[in-house]
PDB file of N, CA and C in Angstrom:
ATOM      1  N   UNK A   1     -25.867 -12.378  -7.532  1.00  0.00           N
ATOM      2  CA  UNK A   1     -26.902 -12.932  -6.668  1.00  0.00           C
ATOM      3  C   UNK A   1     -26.247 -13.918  -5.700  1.00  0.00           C
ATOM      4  N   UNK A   2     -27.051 -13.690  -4.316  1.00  0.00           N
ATOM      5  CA  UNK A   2     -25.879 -15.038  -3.888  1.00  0.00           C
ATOM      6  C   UNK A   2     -26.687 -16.182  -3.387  1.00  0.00           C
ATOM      7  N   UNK A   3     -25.829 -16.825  -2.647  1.00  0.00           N
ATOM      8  CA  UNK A   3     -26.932 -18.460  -1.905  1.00  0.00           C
ATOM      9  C   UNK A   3     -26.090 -19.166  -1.096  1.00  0.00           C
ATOM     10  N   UNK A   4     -25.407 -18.209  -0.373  1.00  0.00           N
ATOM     11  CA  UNK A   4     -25.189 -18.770   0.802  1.00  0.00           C
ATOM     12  C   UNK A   4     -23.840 -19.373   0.856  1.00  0.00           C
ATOM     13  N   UNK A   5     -23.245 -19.263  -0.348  1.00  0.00           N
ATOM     14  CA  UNK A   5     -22.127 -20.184  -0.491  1.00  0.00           C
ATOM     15  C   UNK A   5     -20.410 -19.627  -0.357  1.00  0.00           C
ATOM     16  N   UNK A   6     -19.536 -20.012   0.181  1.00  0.00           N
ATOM     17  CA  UNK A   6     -18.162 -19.872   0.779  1.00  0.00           C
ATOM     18  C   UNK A   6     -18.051 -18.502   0.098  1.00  0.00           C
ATOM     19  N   UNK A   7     -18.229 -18.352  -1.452  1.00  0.00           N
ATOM     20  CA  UNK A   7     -17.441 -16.993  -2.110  1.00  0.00           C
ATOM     21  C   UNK A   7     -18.493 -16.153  -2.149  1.00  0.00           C
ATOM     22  N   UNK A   8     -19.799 -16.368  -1.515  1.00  0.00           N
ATOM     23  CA  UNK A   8     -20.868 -15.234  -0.794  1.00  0.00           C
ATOM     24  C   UNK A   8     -20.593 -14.447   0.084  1.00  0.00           C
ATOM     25  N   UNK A   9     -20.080 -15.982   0.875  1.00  0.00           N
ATOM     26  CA  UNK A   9     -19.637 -14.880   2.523  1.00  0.00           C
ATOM     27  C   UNK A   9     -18.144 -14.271   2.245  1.00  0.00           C
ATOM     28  N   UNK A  10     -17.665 -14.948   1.112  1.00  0.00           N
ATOM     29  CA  UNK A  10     -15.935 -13.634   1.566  1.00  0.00           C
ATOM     30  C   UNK A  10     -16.640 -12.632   0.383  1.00  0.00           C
ATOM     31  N   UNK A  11     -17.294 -12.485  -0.382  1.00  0.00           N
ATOM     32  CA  UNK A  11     -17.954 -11.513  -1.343  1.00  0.00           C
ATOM     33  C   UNK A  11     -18.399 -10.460  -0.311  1.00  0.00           C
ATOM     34  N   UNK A  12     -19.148 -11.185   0.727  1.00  0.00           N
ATOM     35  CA  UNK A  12     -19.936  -9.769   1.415  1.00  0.00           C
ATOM     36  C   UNK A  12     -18.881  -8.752   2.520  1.00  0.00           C
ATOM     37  N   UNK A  13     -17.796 -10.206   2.756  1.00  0.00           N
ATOM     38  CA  UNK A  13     -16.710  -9.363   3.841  1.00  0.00           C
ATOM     39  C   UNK A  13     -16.139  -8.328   3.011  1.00  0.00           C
ATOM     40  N   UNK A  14     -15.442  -8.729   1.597  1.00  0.00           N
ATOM     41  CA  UNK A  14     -14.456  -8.164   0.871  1.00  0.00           C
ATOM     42  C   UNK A  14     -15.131  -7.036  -0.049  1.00  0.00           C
ATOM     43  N   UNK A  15     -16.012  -7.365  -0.420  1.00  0.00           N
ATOM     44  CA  UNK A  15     -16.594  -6.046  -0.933  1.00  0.00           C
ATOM     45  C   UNK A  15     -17.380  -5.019  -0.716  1.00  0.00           C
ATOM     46  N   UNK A  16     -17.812  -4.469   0.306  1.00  0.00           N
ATOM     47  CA  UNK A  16     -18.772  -3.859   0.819  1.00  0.00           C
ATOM     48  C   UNK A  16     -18.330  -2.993   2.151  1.00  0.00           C
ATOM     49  N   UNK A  17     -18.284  -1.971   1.997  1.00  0.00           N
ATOM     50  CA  UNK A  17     -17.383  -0.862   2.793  1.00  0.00           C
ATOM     51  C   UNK A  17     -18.143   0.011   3.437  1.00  0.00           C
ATOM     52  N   UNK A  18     -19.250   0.326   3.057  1.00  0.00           N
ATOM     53  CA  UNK A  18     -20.338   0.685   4.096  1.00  0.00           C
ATOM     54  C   UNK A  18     -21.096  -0.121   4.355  1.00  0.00           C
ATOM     55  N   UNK A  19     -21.820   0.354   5.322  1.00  0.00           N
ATOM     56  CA  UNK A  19     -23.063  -0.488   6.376  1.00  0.00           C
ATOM     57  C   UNK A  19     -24.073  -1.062   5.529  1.00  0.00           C
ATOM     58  N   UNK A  20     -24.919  -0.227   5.479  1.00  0.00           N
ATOM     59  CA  UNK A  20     -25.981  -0.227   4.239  1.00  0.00           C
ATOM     60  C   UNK A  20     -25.891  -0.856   3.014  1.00  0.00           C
ATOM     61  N   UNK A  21     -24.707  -0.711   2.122  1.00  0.00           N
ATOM     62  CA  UNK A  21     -24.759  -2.452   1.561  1.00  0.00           C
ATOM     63  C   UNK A  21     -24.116  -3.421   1.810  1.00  0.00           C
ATOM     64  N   UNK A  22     -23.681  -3.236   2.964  1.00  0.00           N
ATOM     65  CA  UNK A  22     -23.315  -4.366   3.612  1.00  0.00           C
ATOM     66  C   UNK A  22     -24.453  -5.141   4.112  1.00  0.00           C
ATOM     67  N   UNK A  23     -25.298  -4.683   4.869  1.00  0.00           N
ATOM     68  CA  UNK A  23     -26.737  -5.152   5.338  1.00  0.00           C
ATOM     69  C   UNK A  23     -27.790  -5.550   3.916  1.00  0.00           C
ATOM     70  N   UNK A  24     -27.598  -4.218   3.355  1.00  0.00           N
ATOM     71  CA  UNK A  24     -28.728  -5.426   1.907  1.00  0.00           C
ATOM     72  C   UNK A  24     -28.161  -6.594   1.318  1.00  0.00           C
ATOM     73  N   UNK A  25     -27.086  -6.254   1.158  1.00  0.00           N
ATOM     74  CA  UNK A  25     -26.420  -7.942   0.737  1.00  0.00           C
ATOM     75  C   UNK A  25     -26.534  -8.967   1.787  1.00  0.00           C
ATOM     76  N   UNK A  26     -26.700  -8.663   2.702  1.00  0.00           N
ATOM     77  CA  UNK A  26     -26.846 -10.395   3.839  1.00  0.00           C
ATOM     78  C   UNK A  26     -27.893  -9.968   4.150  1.00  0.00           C
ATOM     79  N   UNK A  27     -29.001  -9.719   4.357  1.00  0.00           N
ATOM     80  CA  UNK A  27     -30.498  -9.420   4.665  1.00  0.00           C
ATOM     81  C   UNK A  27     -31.268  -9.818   3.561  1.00  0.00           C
ATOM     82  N   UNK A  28     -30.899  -9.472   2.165  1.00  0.00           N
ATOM     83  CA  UNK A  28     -31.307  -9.827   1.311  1.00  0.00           C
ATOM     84  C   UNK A  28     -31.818 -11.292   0.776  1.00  0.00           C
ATOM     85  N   UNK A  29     -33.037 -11.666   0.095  1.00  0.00           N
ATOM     86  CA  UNK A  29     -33.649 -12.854   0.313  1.00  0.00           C
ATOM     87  C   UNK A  29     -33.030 -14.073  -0.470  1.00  0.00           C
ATOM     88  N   UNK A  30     -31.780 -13.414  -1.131  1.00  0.00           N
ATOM     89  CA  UNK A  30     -31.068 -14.360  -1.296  1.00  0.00           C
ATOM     90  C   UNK A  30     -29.592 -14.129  -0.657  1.00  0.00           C
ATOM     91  N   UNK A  31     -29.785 -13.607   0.415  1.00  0.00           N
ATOM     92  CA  UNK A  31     -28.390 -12.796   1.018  1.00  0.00           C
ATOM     93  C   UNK A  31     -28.185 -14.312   1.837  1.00  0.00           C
ATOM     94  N   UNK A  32     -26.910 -13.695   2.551  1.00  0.00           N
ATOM     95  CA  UNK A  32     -26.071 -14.720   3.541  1.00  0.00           C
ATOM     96  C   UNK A  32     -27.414 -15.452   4.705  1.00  0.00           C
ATOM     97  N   UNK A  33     -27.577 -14.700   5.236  1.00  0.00           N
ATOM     98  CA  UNK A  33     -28.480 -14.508   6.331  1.00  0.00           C
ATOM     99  C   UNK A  33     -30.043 -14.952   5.666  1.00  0.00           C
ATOM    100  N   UNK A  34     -30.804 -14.774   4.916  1.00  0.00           N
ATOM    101  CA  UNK A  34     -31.613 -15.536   4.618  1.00  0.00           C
ATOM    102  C   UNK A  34     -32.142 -16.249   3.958  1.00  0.00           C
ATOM    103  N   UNK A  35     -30.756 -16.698   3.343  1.00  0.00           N
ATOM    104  CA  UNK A  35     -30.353 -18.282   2.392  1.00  0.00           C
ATOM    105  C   UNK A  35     -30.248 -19.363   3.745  1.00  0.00           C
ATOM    106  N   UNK A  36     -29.757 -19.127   4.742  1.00  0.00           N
ATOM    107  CA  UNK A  36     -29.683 -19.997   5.665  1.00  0.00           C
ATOM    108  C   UNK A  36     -30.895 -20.359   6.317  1.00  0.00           C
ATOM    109  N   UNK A  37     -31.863 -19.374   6.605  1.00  0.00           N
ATOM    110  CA  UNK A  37     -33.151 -19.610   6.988  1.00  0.00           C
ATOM    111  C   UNK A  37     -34.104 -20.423   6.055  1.00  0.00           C
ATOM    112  N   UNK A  38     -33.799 -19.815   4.835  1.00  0.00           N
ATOM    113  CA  UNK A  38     -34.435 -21.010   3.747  1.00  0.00           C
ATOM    114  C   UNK A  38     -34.027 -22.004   3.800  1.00  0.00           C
ATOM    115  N   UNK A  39     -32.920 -22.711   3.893  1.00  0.00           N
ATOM    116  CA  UNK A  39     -32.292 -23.538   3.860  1.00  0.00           C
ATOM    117  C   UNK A  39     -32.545 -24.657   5.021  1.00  0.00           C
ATOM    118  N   UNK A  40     -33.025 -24.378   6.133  1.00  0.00           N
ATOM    119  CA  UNK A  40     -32.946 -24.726   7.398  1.00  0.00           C
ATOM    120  C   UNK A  40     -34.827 -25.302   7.367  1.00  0.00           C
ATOM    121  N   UNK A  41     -35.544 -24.820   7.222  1.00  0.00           N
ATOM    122  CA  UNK A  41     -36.673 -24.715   7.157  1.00  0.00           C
ATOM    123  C   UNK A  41     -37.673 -23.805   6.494  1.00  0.00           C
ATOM    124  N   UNK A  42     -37.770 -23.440   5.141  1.00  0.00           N
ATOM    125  CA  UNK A  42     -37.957 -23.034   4.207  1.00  0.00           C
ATOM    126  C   UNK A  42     -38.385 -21.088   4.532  1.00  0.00           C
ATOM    127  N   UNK A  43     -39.530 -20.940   4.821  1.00  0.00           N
ATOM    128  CA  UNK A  43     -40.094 -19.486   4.882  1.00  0.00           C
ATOM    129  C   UNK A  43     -39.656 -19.023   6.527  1.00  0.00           C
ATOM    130  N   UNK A  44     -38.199 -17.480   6.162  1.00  0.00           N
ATOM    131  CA  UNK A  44     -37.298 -17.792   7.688  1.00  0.00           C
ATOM    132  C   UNK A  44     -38.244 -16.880   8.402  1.00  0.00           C
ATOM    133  N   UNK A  45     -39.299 -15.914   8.156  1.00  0.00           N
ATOM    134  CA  UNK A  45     -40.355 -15.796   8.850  1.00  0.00           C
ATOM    135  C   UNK A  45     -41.207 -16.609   9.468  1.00  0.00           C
ATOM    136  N   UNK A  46     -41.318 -17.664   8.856  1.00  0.00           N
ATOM    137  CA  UNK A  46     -42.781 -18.259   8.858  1.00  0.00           C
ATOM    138  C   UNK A  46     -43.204 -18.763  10.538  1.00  0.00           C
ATOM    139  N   UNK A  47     -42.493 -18.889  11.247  1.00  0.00           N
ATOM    140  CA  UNK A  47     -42.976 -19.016  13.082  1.00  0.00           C
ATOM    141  C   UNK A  47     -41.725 -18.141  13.781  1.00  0.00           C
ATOM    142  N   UNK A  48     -42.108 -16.895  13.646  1.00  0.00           N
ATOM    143  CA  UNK A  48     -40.922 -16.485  14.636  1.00  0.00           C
ATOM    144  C   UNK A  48     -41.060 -16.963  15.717  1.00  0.00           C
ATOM    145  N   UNK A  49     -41.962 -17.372  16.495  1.00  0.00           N
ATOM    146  CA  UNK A  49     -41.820 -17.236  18.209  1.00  0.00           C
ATOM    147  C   UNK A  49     -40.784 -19.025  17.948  1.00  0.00           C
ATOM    148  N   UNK A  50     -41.082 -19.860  16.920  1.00  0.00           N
ATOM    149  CA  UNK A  50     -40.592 -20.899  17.537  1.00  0.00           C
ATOM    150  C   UNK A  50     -38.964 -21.411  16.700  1.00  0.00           C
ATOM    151  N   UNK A  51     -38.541 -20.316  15.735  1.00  0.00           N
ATOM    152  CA  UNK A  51     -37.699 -20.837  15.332  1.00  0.00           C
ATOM    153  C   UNK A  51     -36.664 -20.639  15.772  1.00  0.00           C
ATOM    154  N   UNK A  52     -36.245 -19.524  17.001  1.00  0.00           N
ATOM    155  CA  UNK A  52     -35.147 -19.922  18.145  1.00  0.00           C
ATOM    156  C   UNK A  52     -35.029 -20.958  18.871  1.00  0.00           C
ATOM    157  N   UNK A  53     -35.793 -21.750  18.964  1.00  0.00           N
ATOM    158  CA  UNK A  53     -36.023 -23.154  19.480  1.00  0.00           C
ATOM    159  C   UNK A  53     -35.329 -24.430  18.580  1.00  0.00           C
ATOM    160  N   UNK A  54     -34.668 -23.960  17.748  1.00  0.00           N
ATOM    161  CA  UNK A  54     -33.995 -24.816  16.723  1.00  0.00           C
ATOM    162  C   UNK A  54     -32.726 -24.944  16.373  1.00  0.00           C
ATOM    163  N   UNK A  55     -31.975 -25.736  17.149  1.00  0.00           N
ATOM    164  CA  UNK A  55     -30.562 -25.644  17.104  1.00  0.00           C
ATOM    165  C   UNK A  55     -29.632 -25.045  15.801  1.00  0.00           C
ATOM    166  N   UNK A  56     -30.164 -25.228  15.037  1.00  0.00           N
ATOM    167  CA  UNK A  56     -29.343 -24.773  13.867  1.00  0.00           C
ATOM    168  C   UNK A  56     -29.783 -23.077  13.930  1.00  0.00           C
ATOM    169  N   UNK A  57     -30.861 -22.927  14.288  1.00  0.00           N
ATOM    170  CA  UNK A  57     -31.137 -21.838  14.556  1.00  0.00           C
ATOM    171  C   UNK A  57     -29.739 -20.116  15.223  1.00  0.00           C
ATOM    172  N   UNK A  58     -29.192 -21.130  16.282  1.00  0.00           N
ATOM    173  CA  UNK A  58     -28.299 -20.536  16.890  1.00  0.00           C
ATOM    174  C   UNK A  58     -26.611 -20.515  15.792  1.00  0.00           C
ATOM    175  N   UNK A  59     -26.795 -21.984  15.499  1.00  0.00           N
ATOM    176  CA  UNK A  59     -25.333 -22.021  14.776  1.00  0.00           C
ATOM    177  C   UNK A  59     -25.480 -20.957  13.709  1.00  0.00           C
ATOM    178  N   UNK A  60     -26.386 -20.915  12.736  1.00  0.00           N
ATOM    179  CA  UNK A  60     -26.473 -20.102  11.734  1.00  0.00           C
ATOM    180  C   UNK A  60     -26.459 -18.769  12.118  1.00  0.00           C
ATOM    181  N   UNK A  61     -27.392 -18.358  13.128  1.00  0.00           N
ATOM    182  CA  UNK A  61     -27.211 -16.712  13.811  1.00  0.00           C
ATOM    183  C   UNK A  61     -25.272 -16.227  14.394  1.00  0.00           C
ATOM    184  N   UNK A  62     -24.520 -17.507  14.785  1.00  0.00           N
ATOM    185  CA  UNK A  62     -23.495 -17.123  15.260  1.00  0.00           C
ATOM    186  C   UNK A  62     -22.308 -16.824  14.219  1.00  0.00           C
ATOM    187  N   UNK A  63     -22.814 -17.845  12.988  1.00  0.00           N
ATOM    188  CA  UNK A  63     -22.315 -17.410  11.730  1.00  0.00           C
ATOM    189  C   UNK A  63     -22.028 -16.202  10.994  1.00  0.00           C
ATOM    190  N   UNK A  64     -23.370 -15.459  11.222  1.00  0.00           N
ATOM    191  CA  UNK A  64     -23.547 -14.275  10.674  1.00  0.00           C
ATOM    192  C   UNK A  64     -22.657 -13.389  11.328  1.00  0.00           C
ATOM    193  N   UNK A  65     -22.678 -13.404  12.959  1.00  0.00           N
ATOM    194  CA  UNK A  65     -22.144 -12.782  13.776  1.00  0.00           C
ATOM    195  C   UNK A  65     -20.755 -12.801  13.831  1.00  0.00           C
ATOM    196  N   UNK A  66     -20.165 -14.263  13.409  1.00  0.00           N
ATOM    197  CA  UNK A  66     -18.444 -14.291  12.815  1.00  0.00           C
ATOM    198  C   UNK A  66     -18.315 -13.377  11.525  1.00  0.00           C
ATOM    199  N   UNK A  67     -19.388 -13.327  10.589  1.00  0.00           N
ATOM    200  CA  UNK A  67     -19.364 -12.950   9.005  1.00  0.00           C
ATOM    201  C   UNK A  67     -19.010 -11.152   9.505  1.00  0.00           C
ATOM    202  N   UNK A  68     -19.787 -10.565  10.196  1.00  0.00           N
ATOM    203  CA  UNK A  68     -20.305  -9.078  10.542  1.00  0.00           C
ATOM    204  C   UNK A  68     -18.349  -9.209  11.527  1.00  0.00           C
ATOM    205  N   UNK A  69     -18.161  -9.546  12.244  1.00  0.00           N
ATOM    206  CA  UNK A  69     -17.275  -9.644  13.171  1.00  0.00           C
ATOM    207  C   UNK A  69     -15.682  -9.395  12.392  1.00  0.00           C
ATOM    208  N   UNK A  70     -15.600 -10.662  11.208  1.00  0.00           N
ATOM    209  CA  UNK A  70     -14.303 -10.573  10.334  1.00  0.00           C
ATOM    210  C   UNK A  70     -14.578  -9.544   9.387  1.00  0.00           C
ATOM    211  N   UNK A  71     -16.001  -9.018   8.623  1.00  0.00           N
ATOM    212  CA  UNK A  71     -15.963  -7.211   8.018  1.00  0.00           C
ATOM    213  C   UNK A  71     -15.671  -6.135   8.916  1.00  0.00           C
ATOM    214  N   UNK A  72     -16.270  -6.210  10.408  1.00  0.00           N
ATOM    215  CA  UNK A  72     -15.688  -4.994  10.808  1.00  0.00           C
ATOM    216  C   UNK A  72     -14.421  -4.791  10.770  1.00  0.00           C
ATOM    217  N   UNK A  73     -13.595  -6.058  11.591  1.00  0.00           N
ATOM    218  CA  UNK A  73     -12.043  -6.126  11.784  1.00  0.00           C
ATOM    219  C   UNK A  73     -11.301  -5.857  10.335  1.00  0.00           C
ATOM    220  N   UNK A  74     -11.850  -5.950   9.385  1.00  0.00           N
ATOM    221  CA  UNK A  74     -11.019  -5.655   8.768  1.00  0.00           C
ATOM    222  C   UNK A  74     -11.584  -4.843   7.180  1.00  0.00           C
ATOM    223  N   UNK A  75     -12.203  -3.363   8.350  1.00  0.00           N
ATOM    224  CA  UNK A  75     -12.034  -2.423   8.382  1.00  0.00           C
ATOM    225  C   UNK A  75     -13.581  -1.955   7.687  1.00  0.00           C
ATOM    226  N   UNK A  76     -14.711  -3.192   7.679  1.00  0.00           N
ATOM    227  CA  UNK A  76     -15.782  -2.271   7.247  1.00  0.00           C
ATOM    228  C   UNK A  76     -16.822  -1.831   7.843  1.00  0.00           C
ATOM    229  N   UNK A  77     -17.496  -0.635   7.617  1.00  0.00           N
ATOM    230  CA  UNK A  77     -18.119   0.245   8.074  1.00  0.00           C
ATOM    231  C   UNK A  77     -17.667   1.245   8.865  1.00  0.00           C
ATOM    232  N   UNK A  78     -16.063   1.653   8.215  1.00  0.00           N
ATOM    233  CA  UNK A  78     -15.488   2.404   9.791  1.00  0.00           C
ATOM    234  C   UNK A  78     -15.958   3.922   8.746  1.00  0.00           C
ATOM    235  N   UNK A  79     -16.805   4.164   8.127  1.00  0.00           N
ATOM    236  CA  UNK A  79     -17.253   5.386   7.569  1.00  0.00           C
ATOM    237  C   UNK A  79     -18.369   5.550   8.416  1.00  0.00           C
ATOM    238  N   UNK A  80     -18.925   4.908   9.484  1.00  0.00           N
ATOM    239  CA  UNK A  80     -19.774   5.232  10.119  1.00  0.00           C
ATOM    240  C   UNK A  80     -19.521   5.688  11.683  1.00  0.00           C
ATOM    241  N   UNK A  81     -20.600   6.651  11.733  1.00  0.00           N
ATOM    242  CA  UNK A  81     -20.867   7.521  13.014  1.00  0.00           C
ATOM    243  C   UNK A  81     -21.653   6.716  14.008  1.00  0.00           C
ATOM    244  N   UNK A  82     -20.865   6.486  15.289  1.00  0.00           N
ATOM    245  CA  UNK A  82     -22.013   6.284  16.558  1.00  0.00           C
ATOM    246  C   UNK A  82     -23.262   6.996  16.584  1.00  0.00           C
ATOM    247  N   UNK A  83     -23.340   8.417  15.581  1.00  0.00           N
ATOM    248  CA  UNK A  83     -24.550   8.890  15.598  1.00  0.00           C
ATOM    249  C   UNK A  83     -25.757   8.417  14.518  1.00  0.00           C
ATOM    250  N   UNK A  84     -24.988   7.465  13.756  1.00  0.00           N
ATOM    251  CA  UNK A  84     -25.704   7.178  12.429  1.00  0.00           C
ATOM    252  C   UNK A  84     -26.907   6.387  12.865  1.00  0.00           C
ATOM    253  N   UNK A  85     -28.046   6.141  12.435  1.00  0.00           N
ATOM    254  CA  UNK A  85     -29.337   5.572  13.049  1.00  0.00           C
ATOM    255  C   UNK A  85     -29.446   4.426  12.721  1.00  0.00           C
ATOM    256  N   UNK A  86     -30.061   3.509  13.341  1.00  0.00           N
ATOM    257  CA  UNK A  86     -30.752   2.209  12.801  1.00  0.00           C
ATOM    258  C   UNK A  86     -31.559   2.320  12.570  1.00  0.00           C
ATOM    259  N   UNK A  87     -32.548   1.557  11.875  1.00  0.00           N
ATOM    260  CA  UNK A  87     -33.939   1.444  11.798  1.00  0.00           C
ATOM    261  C   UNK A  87     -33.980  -0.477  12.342  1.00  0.00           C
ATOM    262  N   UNK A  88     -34.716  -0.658  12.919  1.00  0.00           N
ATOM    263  CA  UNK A  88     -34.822  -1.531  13.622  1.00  0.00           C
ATOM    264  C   UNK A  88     -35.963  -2.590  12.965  1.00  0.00           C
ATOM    265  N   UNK A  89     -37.061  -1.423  11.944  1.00  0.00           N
ATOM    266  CA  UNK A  89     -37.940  -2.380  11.257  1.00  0.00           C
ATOM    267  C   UNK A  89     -39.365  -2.560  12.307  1.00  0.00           C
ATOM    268  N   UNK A  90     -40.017  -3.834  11.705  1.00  0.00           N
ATOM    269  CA  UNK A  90     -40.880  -3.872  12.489  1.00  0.00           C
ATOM    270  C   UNK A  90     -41.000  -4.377  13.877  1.00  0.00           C
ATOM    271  N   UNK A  91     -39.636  -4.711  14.503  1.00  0.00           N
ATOM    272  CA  UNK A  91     -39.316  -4.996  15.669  1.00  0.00           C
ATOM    273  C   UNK A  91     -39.268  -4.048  16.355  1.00  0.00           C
ATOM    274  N   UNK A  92     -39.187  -2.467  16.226  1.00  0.00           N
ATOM    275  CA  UNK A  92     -39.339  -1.655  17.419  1.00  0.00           C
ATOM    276  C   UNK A  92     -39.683  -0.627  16.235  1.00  0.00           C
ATOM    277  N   UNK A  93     -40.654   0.478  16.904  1.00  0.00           N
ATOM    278  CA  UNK A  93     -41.168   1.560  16.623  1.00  0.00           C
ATOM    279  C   UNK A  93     -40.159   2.424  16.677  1.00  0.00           C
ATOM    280  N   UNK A  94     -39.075   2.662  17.328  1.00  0.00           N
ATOM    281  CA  UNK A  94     -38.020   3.713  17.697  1.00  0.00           C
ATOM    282  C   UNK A  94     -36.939   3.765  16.497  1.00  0.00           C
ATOM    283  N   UNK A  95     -36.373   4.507  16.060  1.00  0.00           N
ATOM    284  CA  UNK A  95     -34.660   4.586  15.626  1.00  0.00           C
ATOM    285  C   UNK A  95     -33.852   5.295  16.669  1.00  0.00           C
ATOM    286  N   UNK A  96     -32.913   4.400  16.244  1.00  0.00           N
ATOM    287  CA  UNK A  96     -32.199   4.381  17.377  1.00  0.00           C
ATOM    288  C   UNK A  96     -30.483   4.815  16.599  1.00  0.00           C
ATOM    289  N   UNK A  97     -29.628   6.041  17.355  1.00  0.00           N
ATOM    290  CA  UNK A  97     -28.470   6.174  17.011  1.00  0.00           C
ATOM    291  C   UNK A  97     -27.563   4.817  17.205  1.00  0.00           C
ATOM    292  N   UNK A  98     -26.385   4.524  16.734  1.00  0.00           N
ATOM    293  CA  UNK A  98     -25.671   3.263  17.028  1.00  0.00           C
ATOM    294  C   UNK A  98     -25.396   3.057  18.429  1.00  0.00           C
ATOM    295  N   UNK A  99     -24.969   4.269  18.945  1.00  0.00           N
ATOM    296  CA  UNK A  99     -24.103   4.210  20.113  1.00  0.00           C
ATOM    297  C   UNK A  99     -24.976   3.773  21.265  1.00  0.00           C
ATOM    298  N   UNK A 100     -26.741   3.878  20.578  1.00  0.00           N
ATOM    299  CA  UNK A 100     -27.467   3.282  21.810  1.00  0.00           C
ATOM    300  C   UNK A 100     -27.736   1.777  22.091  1.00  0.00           C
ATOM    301  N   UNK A 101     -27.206   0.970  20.568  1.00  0.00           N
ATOM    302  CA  UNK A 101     -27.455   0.028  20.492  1.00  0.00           C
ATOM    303  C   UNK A 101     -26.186  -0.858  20.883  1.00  0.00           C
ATOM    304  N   UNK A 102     -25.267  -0.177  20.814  1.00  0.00           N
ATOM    305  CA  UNK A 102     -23.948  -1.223  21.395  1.00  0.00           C
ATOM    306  C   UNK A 102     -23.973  -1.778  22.898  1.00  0.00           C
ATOM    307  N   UNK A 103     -24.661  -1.276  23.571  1.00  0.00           N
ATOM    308  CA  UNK A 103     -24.839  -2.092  25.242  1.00  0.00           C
ATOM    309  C   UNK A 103     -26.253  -2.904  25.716  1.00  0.00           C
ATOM    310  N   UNK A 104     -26.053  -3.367  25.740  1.00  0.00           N
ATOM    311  CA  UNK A 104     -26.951  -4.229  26.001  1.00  0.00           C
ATOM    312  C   UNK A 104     -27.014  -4.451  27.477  1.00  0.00           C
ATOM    313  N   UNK A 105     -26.451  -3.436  28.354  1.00  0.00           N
ATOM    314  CA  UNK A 105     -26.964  -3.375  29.966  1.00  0.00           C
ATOM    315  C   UNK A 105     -27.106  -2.143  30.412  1.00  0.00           C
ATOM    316  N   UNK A 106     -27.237  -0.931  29.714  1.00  0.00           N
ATOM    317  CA  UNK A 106     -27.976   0.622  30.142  1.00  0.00           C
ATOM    318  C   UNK A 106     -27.699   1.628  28.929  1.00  0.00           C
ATOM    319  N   UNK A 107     -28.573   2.510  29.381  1.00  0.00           N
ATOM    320  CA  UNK A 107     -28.015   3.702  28.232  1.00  0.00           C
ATOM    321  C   UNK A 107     -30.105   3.255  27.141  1.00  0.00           C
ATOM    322  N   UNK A 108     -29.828   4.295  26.706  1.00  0.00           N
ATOM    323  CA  UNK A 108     -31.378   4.760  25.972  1.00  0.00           C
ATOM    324  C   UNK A 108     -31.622   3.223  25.147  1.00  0.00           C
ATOM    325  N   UNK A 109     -31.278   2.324  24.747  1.00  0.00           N
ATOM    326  CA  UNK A 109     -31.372   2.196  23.830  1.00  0.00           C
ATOM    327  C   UNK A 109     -32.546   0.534  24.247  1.00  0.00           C
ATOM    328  N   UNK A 110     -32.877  -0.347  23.000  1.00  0.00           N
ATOM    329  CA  UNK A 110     -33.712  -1.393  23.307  1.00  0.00           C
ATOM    330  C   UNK A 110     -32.928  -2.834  24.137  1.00  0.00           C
ATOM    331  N   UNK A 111     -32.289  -2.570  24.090  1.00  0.00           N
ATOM    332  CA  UNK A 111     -31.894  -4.234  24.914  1.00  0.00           C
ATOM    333  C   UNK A 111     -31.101  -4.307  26.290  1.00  0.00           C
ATOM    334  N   UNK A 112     -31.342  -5.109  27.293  1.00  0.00           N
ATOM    335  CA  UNK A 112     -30.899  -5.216  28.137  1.00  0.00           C
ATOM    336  C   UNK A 112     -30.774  -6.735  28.627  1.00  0.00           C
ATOM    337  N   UNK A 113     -29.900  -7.038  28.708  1.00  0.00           N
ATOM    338  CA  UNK A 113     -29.648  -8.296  28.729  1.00  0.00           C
ATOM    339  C   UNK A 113     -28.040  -8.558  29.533  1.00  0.00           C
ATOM    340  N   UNK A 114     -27.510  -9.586  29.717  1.00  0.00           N
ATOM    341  CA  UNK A 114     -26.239  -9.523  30.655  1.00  0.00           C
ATOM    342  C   UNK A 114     -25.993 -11.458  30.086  1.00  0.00           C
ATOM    343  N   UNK A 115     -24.816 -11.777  29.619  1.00  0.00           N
ATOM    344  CA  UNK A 115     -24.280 -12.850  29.284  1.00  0.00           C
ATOM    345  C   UNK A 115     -23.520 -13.580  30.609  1.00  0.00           C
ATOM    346  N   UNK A 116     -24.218 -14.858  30.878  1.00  0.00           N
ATOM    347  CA  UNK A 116     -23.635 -15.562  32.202  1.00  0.00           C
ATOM    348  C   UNK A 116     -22.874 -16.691  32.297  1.00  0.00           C
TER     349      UNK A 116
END
């Protein structure tokens, strides 16, 4: 079980070689990712529209994004296909193959956005 703690996050880098439990282990409600939301301000649902508005908000999201960043590099999820799908959940009605989700400035997929 985890909670957020130093041998969580090298637990989830070092052990977990596909996607899929790679994602239930830090998604999970005692995973990497929403031990920090508890942690921060208890229920990490409980105001979506306003809890990007919360500085820790960002540090903790960029965390995850180092956590996901040092598993790929070194070497997980490379069993997966650009064709393999997401499910996106209740944030979008669509699934979406990977390869649509890697750009975030054209191509089928949900986001468009440009970093300035």
């Amino acid at each position: 079980m985890a909670y957020g703690k130093t041998e969580d996050i090298v637990n989830s880098i070092v052990n977990y070689n596909d996607i899929l439990a790679f994602q239930n282990f830090m998604q999970g409600g005692t995973g990497v990712h929403g031990v920090g939301h508890f942690t921060v301000s208890g229920d990490p649902g409980g105001d979506f529209y306003i809890s990007p508005n919360e500085p820790s908000f960002w540090l903790h999201h960029a965390m995850i994004d180092r956590i996901w960043t040092i598993w790929h590099m070194m070497g997980g999820g490379r069993a997966q296909s650009l064709d393999d799908l997401v499910d996106l959940g209740v944030i979008a009605d669509t699934v979406y193959p990977i390869r649509d989700i890697l750009s975030s400035v054209d191509g089928p997929g949900p986001f468009c956005y440009v970093y300035e």
